[in-house]
C-alpha atoms as a PDB file:
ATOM      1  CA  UNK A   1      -9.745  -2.012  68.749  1.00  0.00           C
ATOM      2  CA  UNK A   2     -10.732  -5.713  70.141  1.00  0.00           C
ATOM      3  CA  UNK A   3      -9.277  -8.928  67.833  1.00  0.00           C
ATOM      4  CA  UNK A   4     -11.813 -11.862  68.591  1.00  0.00           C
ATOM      5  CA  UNK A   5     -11.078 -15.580  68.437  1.00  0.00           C
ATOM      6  CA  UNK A   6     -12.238 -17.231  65.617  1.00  0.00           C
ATOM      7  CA  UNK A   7     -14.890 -19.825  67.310  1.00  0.00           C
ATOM      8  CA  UNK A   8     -17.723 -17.490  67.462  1.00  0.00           C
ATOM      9  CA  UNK A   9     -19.450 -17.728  64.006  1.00  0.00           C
ATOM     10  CA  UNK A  10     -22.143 -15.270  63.227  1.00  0.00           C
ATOM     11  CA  UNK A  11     -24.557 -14.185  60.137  1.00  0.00           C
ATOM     12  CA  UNK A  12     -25.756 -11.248  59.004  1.00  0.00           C
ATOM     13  CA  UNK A  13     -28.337 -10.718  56.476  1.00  0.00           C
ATOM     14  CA  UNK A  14     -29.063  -8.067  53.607  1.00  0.00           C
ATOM     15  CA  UNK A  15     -31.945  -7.332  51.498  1.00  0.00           C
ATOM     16  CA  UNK A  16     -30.123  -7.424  48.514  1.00  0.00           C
ATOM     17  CA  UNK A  17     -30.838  -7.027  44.687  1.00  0.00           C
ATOM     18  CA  UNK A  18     -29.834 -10.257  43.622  1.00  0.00           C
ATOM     19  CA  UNK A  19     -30.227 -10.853  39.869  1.00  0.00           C
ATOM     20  CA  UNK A  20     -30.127 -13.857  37.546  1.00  0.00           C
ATOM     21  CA  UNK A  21     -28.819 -14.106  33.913  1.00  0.00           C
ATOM     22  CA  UNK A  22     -28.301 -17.024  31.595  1.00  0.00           C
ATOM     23  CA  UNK A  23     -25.105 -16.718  29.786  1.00  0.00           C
ATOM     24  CA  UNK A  24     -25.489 -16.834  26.269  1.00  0.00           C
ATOM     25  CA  UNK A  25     -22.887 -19.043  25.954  1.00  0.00           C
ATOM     26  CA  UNK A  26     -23.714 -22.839  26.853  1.00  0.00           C
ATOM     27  CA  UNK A  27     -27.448 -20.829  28.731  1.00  0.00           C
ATOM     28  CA  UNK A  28     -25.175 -20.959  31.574  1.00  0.00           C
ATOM     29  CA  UNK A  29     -26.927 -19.755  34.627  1.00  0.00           C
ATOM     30  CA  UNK A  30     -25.933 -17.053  37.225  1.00  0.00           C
ATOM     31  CA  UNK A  31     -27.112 -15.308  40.443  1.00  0.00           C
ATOM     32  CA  UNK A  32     -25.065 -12.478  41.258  1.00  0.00           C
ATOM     33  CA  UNK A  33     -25.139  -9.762  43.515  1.00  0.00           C
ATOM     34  CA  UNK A  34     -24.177  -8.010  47.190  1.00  0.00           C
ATOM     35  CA  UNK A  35     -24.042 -10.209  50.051  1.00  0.00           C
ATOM     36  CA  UNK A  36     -23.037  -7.544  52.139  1.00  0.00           C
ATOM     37  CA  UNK A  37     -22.806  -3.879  51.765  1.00  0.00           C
ATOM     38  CA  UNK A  38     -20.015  -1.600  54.038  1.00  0.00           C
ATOM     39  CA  UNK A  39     -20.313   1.709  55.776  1.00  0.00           C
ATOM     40  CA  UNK A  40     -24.611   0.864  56.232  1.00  0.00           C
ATOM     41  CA  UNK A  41     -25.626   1.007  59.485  1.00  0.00           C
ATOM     42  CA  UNK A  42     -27.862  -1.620  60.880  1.00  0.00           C
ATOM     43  CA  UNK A  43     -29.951  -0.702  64.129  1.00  0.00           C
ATOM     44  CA  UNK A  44     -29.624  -4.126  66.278  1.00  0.00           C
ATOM     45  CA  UNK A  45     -32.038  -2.669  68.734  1.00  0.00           C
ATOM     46  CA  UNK A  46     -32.876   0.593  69.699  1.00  0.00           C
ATOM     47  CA  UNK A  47     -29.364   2.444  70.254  1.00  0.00           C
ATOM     48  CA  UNK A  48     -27.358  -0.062  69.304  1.00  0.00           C
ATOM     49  CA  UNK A  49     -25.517  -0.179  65.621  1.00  0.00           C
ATOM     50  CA  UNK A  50     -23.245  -2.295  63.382  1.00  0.00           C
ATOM     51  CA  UNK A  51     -21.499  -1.695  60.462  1.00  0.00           C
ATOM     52  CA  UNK A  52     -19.113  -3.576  57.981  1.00  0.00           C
ATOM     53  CA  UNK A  53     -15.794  -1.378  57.129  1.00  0.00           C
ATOM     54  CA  UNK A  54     -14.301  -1.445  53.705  1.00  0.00           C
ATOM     55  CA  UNK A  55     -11.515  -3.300  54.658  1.00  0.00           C
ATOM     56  CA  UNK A  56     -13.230  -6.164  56.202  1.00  0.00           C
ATOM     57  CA  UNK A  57     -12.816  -8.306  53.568  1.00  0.00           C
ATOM     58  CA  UNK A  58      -9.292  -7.836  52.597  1.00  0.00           C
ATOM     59  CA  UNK A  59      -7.510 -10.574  53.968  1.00  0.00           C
ATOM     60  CA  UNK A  60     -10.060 -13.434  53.723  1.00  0.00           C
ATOM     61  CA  UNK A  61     -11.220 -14.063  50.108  1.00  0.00           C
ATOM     62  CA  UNK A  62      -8.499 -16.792  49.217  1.00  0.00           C
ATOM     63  CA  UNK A  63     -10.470 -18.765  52.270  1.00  0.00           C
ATOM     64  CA  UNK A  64     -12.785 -21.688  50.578  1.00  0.00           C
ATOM     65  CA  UNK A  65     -16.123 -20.446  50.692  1.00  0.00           C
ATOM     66  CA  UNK A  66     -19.249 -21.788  49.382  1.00  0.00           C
ATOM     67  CA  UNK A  67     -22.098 -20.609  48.285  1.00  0.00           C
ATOM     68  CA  UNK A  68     -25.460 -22.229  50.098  1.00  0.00           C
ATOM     69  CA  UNK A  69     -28.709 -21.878  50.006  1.00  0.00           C
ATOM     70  CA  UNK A  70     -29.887 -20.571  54.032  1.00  0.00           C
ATOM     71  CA  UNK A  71     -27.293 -21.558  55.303  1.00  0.00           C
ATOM     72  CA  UNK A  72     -27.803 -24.865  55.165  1.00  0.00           C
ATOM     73  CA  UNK A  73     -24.500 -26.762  54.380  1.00  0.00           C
ATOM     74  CA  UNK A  74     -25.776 -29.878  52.493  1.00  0.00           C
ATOM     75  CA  UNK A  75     -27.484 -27.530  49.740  1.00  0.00           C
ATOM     76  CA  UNK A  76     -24.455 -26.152  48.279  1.00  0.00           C
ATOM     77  CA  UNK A  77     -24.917 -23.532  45.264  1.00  0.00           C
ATOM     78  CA  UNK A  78     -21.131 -22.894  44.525  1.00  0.00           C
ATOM     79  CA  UNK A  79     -18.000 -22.798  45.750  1.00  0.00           C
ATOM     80  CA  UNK A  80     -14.977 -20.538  44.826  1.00  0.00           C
ATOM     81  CA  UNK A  81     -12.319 -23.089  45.141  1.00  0.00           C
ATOM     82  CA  UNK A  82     -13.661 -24.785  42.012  1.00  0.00           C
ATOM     83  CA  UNK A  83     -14.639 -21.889  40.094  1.00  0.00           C
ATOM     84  CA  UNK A  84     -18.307 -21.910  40.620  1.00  0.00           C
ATOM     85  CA  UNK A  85     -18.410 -19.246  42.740  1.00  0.00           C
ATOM     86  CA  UNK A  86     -16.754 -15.844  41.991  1.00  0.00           C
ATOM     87  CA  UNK A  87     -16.224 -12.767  44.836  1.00  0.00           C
ATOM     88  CA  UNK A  88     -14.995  -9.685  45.004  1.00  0.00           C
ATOM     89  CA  UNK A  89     -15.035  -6.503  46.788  1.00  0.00           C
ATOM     90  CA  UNK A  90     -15.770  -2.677  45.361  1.00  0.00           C
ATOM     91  CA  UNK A  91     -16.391   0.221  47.355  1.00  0.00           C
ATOM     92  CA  UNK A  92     -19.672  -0.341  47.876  1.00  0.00           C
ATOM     93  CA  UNK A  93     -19.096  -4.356  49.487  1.00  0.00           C
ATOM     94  CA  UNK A  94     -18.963  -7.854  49.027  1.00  0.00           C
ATOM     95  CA  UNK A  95     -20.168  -8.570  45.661  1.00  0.00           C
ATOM     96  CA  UNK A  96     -20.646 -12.397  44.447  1.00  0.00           C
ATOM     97  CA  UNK A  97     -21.683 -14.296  41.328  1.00  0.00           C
ATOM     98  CA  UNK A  98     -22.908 -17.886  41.601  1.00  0.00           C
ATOM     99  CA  UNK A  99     -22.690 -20.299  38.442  1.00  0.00           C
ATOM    100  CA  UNK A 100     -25.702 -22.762  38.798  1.00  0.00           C
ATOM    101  CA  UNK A 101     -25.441 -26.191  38.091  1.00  0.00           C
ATOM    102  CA  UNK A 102     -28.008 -27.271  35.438  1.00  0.00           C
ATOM    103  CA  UNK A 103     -28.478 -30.685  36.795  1.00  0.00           C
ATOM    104  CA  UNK A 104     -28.931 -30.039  40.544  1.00  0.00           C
ATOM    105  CA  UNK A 105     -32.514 -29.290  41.119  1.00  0.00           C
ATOM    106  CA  UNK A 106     -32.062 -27.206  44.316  1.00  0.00           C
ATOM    107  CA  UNK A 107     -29.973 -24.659  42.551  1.00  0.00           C
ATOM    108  CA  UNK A 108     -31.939 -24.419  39.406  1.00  0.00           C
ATOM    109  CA  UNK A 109     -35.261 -24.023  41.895  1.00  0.00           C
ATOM    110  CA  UNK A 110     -33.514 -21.157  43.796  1.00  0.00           C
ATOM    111  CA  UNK A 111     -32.371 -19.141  40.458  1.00  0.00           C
ATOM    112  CA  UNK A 112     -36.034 -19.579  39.182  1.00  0.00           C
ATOM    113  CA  UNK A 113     -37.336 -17.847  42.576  1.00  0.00           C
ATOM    114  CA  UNK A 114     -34.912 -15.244  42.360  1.00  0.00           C
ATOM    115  CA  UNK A 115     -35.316 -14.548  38.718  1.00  0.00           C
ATOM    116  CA  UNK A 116     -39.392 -14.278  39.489  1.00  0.00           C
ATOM    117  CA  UNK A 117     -38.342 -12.309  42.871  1.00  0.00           C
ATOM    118  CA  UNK A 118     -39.718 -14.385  45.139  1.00  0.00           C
ATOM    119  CA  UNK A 119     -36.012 -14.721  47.388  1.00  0.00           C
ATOM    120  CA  UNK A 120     -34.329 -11.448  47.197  1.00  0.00           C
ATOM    121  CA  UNK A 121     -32.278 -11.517  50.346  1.00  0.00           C
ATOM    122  CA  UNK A 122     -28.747 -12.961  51.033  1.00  0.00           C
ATOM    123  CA  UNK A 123     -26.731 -13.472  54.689  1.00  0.00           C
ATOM    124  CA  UNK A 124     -22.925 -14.231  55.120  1.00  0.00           C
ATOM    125  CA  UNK A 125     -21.269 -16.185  57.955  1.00  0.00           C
ATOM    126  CA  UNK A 126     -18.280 -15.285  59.442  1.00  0.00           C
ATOM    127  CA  UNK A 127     -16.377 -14.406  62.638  1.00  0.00           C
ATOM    128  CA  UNK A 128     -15.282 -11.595  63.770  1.00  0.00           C
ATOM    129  CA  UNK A 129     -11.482 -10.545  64.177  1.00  0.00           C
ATOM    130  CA  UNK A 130     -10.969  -7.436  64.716  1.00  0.00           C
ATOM    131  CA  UNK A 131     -13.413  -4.562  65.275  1.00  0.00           C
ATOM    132  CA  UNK A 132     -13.717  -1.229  66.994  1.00  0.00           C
ATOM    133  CA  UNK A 133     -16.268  -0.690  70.004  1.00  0.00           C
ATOM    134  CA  UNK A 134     -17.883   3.167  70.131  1.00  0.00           C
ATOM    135  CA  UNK A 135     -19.688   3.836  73.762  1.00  0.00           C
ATOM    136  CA  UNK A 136     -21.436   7.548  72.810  1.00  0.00           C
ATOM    137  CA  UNK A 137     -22.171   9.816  74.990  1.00  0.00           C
ATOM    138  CA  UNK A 138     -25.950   9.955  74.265  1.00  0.00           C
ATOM    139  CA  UNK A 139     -26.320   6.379  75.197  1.00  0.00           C
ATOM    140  CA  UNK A 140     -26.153   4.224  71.859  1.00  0.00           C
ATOM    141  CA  UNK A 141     -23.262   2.027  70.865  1.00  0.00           C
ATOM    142  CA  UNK A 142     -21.914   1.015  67.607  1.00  0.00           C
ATOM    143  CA  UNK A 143     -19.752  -1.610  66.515  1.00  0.00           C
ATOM    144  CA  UNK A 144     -17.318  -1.396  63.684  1.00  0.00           C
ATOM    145  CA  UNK A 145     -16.173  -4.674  62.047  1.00  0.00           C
ATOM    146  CA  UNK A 146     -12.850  -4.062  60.611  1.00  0.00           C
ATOM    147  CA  UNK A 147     -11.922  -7.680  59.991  1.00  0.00           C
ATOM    148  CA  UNK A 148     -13.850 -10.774  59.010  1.00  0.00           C
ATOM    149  CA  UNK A 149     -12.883 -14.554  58.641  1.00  0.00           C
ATOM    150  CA  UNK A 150     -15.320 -15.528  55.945  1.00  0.00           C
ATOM    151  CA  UNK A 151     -17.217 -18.801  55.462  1.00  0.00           C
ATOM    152  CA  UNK A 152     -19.398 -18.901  52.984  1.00  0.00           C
ATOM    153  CA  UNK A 153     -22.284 -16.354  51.517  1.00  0.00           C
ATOM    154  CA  UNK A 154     -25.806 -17.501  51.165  1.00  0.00           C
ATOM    155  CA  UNK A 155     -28.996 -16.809  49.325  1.00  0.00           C
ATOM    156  CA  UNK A 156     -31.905 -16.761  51.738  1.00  0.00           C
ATOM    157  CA  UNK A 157     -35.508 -16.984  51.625  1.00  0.00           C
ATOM    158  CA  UNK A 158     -35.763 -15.224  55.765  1.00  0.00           C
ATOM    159  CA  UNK A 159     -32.823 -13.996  56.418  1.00  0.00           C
ATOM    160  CA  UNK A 160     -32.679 -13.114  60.393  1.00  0.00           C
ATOM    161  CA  UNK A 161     -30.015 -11.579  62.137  1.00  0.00           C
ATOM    162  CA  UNK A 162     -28.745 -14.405  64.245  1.00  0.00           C
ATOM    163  CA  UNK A 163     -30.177 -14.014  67.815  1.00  0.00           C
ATOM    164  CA  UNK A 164     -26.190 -15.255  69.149  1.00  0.00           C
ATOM    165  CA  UNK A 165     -24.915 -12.619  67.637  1.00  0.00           C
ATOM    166  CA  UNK A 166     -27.538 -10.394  69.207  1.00  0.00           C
ATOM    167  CA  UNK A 167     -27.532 -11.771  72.850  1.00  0.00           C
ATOM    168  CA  UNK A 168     -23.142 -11.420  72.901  1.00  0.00           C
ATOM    169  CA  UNK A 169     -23.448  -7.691  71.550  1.00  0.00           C
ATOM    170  CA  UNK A 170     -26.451  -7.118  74.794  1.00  0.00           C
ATOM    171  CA  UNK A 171     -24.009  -8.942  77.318  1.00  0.00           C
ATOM    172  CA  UNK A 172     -21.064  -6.529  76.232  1.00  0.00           C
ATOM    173  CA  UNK A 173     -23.185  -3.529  76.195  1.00  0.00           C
ATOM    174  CA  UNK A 174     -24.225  -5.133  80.018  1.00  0.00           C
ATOM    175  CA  UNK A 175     -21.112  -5.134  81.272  1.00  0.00           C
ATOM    176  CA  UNK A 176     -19.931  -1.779  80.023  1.00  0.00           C
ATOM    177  CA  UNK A 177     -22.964  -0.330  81.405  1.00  0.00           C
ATOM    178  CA  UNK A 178     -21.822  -2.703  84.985  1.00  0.00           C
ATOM    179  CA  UNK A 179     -18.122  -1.350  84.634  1.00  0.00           C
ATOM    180  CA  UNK A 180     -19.799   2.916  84.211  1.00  0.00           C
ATOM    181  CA  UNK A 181     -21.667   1.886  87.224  1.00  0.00           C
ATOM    182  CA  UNK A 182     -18.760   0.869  89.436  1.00  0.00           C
ATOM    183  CA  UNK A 183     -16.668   3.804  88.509  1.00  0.00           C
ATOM    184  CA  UNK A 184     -19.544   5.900  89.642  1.00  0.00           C
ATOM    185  CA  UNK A 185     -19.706   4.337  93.107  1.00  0.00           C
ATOM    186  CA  UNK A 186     -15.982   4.445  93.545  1.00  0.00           C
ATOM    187  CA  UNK A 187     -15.996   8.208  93.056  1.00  0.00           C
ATOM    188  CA  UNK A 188     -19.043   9.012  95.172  1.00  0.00           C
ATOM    189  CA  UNK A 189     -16.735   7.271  97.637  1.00  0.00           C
ATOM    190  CA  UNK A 190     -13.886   8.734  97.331  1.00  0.00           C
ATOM    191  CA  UNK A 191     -16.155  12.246  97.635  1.00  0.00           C
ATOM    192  CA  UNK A 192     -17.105  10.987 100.425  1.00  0.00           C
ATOM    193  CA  UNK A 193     -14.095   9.764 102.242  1.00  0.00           C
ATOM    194  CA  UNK A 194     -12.715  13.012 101.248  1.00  0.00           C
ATOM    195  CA  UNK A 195     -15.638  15.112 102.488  1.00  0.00           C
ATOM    196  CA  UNK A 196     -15.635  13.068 105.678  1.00  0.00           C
ATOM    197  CA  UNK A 197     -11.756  13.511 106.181  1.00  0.00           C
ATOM    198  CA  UNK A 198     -12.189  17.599 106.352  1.00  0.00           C
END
């Protein structure tokens, strides 16, 4: 199991079923729904997986997270520190509800496009504490993330896997692959020497 510093931030996206409601109370307006889901695995390339485990979340919701709309930090939906943001965790993931304010325009635009489905997909950033690292013997890789340091959820209108997050996962898979390759050429060697020697 690797623990990772904290100044690598990374996003992953999920095509979610986000839903809207208006409270009946006050018409108050909500979009709720997954922002991530655990124990899915996503194919990063071909032979190479991630998943989120159920625990990743356990130790980071009391962290001030907002709600945004792709990611962008100046369009702010909600924010759990002042109430207008709610999430929790079940055993199928990270579940959220978002209370929209009436009188920002951005927010009440983004409910209306998820309430007619046109944004259905949500991302969360993060970094990455603590996860496990499977090399298989067929080839493929998968990463378990065991612990996250969240930062805020958003809803998104093209959520993309975040090509950093991508290119550090290829360079580790690189090395690994260097490190195999190494090994190999220090045993032919040492066949060698030893074949050599009699």
């Amino acid at each position: 199991m690797r623990k990772l510093s904290r100044g690598n931030q990374q996003t992953r996206s999920l095509q979610s079923r986000l839903e809207t409601r208006a409270e009946t109370e006050g018409q108050e307006l909500v979009i709720e729904g997954y922002f991530a889901v655990f124990n899915r695995q996503t194919e990063l390339w071909q032979g190479a997986f991630e998943e989120l485990a159920p625990e990743a979340f356990n130790e980071t919701l009391g962290n001030d997270v907002r709600a945004l709309i792709n990611h962008d930090t100046t369009l702010v939906l909600g924010r759990n520190k002042a109430g207008t943001l709610e999430l929790k965790v079940d055993s199928h993931g990270l579940w959220g509800r978002v209370k929209i304010n009436p009188n920002d325009s951005d927010a009440v635009n983004m409910y209306e496009r998820v309430k007619r489905g046109d944004v259905d997909q949500c991302s969360f950033g993060f970094n990455i504490l603590r996860e496990d690292t499977e090399f298989r013997d067929d080839g493929t890789v998968k990463w378990t993330i065991r612990q996250v340091d969240l930062h805020e959820v958003s809803v998104c209108t093209f959520p993309a896997y975040e090509a950093t997050g991508v290119h550090a996962r290829q360079a580790e898979v690189a090395q690994h692959k260097e490190r195999q390759m190494q090994l190999r050429k220090q045993k032919v060697k040492a066949r060698l020497h030893k074949c050599s020697n009699n």
